[in-house]
N, C-alpha and C. Protein backbone atom coordinates (compact mmCIF):
# COMPACT_ATOMS: atom_id res chain seq x y z
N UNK A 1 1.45 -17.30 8.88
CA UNK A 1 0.42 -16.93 9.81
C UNK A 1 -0.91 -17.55 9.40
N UNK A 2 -1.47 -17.49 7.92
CA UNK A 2 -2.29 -18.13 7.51
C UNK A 2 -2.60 -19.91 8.08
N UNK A 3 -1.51 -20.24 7.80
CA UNK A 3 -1.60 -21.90 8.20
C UNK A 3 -1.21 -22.33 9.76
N UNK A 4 -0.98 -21.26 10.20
CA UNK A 4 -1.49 -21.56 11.70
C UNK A 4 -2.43 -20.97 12.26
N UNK A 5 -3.32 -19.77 11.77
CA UNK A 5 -4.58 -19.84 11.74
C UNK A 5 -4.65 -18.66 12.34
N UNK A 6 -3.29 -17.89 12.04
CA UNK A 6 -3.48 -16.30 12.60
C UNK A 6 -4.08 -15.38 11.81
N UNK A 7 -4.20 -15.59 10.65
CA UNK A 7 -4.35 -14.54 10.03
C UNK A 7 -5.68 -15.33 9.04
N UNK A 8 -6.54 -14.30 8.61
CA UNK A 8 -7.97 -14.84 8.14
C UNK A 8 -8.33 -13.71 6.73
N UNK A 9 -8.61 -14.17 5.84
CA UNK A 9 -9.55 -13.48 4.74
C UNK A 9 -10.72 -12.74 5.30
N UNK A 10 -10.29 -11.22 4.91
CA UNK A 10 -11.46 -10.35 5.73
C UNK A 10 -12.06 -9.56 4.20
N UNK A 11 -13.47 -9.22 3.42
CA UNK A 11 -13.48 -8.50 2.12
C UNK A 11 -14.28 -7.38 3.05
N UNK A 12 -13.11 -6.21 2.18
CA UNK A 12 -13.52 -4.89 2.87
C UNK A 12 -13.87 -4.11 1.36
N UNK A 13 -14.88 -3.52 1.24
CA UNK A 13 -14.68 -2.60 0.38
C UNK A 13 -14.84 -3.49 -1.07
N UNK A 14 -15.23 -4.80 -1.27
CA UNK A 14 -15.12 -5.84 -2.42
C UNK A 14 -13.82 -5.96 -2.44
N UNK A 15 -12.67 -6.09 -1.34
CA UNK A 15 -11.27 -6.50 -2.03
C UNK A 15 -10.89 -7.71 -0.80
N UNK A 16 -10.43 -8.42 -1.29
CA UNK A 16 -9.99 -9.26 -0.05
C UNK A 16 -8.62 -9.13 0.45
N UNK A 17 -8.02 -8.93 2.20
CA UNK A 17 -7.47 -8.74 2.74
C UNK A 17 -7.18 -9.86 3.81
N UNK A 18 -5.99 -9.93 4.12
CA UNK A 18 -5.33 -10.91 4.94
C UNK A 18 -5.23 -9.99 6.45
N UNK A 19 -6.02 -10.91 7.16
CA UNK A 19 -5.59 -9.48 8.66
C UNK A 19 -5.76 -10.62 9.94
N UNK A 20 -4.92 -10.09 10.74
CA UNK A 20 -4.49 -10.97 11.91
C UNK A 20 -5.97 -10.82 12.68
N UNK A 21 -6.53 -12.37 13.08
CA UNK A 21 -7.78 -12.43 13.56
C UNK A 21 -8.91 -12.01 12.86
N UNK A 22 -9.29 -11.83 11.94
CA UNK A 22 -9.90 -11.29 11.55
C UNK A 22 -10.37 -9.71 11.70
N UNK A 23 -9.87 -8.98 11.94
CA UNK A 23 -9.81 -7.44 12.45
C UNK A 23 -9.73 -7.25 10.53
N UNK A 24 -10.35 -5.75 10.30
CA UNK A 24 -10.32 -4.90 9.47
C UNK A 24 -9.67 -4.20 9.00
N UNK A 25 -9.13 -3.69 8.28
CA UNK A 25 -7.70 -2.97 7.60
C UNK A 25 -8.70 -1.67 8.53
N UNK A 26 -7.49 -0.61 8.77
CA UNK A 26 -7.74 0.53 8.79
C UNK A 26 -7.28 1.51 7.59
N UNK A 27 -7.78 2.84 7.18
CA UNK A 27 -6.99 3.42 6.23
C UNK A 27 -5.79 3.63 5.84
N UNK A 28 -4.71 3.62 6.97
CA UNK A 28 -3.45 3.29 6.60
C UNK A 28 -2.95 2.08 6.04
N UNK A 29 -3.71 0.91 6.88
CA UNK A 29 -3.11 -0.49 6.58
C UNK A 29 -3.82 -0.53 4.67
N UNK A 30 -5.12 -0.12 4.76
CA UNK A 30 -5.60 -0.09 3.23
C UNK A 30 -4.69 0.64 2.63
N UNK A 31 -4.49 1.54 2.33
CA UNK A 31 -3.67 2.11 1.89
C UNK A 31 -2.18 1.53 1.60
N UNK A 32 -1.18 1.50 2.40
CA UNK A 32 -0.36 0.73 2.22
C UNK A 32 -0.62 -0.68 0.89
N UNK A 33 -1.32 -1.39 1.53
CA UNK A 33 -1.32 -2.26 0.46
C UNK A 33 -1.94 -1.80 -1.05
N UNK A 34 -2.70 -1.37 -0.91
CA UNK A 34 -2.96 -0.68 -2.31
C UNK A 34 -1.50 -0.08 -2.93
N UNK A 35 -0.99 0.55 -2.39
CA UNK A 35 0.21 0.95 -2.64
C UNK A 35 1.19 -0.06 -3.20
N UNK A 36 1.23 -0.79 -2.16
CA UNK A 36 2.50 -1.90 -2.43
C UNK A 36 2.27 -3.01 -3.94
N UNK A 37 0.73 -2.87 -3.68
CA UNK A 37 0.20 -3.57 -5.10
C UNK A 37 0.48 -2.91 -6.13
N UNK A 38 -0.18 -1.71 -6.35
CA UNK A 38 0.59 -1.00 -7.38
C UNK A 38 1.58 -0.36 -8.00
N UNK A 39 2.41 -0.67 -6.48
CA UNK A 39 4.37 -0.50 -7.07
C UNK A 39 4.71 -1.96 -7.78
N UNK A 40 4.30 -2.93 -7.19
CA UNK A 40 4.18 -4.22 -8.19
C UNK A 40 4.02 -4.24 -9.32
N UNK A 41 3.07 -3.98 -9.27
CA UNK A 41 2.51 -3.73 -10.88
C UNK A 41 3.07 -3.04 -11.83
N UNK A 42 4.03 -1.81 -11.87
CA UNK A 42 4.44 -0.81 -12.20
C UNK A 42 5.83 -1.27 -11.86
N UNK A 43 6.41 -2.71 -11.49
CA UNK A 43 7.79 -3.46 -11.41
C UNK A 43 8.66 -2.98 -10.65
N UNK A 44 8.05 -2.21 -8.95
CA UNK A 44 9.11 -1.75 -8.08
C UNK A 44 8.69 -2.95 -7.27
N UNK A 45 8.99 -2.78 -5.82
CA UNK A 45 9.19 -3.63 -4.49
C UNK A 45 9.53 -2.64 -3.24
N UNK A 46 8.58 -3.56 -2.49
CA UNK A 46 8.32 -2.88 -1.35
C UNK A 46 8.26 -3.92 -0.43
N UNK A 47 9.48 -3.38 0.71
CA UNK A 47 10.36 -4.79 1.18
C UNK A 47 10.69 -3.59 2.58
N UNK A 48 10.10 -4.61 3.82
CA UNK A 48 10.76 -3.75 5.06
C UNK A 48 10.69 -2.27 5.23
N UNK A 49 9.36 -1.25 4.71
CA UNK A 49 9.04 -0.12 5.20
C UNK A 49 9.86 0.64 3.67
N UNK A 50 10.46 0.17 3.01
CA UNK A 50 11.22 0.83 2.08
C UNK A 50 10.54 0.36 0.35
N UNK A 51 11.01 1.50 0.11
CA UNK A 51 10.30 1.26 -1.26
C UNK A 51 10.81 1.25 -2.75
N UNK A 52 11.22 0.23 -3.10
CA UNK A 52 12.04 0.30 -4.17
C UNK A 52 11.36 0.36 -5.81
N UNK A 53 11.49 1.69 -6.44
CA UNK A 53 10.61 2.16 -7.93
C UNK A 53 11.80 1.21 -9.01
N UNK A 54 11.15 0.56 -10.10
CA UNK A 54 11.59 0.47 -10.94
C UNK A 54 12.81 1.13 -11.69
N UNK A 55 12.70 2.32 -11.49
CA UNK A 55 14.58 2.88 -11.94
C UNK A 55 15.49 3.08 -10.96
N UNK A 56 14.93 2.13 -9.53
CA UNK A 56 16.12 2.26 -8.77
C UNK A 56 16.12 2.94 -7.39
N UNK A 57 14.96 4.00 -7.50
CA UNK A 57 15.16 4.75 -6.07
C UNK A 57 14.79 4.23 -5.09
N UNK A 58 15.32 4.60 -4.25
CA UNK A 58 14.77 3.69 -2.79
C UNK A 58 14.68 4.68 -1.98
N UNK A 59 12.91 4.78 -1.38
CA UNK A 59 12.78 5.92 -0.22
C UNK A 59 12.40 4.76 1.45
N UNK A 60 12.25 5.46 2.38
CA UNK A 60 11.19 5.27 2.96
C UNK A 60 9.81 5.23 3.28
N UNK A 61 9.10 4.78 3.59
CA UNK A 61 7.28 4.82 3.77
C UNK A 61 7.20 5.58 4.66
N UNK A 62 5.99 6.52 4.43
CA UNK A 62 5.45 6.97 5.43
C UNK A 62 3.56 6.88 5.46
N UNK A 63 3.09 6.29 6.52
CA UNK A 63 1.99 6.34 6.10
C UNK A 63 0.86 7.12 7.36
N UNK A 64 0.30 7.99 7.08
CA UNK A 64 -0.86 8.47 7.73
C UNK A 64 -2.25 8.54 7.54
N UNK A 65 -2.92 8.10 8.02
CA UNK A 65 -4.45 7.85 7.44
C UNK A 65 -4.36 7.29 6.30
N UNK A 66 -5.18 7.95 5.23
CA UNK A 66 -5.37 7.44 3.77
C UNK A 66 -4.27 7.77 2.85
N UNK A 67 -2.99 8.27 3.53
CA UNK A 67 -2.05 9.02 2.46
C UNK A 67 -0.75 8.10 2.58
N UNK A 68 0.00 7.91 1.80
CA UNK A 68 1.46 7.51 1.40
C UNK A 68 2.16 7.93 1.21
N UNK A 69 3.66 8.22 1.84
CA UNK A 69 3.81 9.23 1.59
C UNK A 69 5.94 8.68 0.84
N UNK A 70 6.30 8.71 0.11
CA UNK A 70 7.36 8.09 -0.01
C UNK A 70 8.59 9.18 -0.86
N UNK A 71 9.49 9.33 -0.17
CA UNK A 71 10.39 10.98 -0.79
C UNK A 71 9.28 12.22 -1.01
N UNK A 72 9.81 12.31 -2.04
CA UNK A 72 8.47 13.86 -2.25
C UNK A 72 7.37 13.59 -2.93
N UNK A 73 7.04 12.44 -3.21
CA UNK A 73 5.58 12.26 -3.70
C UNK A 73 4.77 11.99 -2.53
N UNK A 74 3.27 11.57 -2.80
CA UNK A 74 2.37 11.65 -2.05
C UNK A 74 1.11 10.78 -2.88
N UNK A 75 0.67 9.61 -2.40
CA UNK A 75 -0.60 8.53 -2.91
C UNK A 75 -1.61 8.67 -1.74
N UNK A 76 -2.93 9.26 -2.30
CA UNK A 76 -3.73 8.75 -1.56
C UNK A 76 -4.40 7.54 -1.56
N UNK A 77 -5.43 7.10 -0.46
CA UNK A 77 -6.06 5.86 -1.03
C UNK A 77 -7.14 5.54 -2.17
N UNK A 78 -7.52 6.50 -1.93
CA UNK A 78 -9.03 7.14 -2.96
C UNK A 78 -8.44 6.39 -4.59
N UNK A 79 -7.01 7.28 -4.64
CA UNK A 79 -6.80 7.01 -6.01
C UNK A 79 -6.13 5.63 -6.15
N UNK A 80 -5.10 5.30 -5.19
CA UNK A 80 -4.55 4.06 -4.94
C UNK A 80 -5.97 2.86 -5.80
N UNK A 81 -7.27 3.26 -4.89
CA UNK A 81 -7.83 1.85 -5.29
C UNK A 81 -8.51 1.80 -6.83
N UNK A 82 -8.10 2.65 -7.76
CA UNK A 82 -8.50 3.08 -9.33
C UNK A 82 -7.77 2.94 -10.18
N UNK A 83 -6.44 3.99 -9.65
CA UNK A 83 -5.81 4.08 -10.65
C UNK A 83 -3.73 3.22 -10.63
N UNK A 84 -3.74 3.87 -11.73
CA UNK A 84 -2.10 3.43 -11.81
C UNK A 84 -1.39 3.86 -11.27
N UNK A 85 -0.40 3.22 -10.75
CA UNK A 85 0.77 3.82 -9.17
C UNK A 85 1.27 5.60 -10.05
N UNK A 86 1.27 5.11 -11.39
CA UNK A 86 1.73 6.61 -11.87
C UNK A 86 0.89 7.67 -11.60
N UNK A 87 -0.23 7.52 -12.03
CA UNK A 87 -1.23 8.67 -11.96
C UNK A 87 -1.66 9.01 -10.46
N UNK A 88 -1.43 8.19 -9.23
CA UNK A 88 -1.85 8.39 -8.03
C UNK A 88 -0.89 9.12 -7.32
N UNK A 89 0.77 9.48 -7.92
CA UNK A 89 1.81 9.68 -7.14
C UNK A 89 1.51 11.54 -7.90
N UNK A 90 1.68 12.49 -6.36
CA UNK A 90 1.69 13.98 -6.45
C UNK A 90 2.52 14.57 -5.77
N UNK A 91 3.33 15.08 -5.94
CA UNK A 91 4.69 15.92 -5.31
C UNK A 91 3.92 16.41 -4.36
N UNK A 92 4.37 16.27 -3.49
CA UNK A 92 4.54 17.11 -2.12
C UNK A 92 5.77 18.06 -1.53
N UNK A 93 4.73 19.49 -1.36
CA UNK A 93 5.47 20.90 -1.17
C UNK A 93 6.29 20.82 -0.45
């Protein structure tokens, strides 16, 4: 999309983001990627709405506003953009 000129470098927040036309992440789309970056980092993958952790589990995504939501944990964005995928993930009741 980049090299046909769909998609453009947008810096939101001091981070740079890839977004179709230049349009703005919203808190979900932020989120998400914060997310997906820091399952990277922390040696999972996040491939097609699904989310694969380092020892193997594989949930689905769920994302609403600023929250992530994947099996019974729960990432917000707040912490997403600070901290480590470990310390940002909180069981959900």
């Amino acid at each position: 999309m980049r090299g046909a000129g769909y998609a453009y470098p947008v810096r939101h927040g001091g981070v740079e983001f890839w977004c179709v036309d230049g349009s703005r992440p919203g808190p979900g789309q932020e989120a998400l990627a914060w997310f997906a970056a820091r399952l990277e980092e922390a040696g999972g993958r996040y491939e097609g709405g699904i989310v694969r952790f380092p020892g193997g589990q594989e949930f689905p995504v769920k994302v609403l506003d600023g929250v992530v939501a994947v099996g019974k944990w729960a990432a917000r964005l707040e912490d997403l953009r600070v901290k480590p995928l470990r310390e940002c993930l909180r069981a959900v009741r």
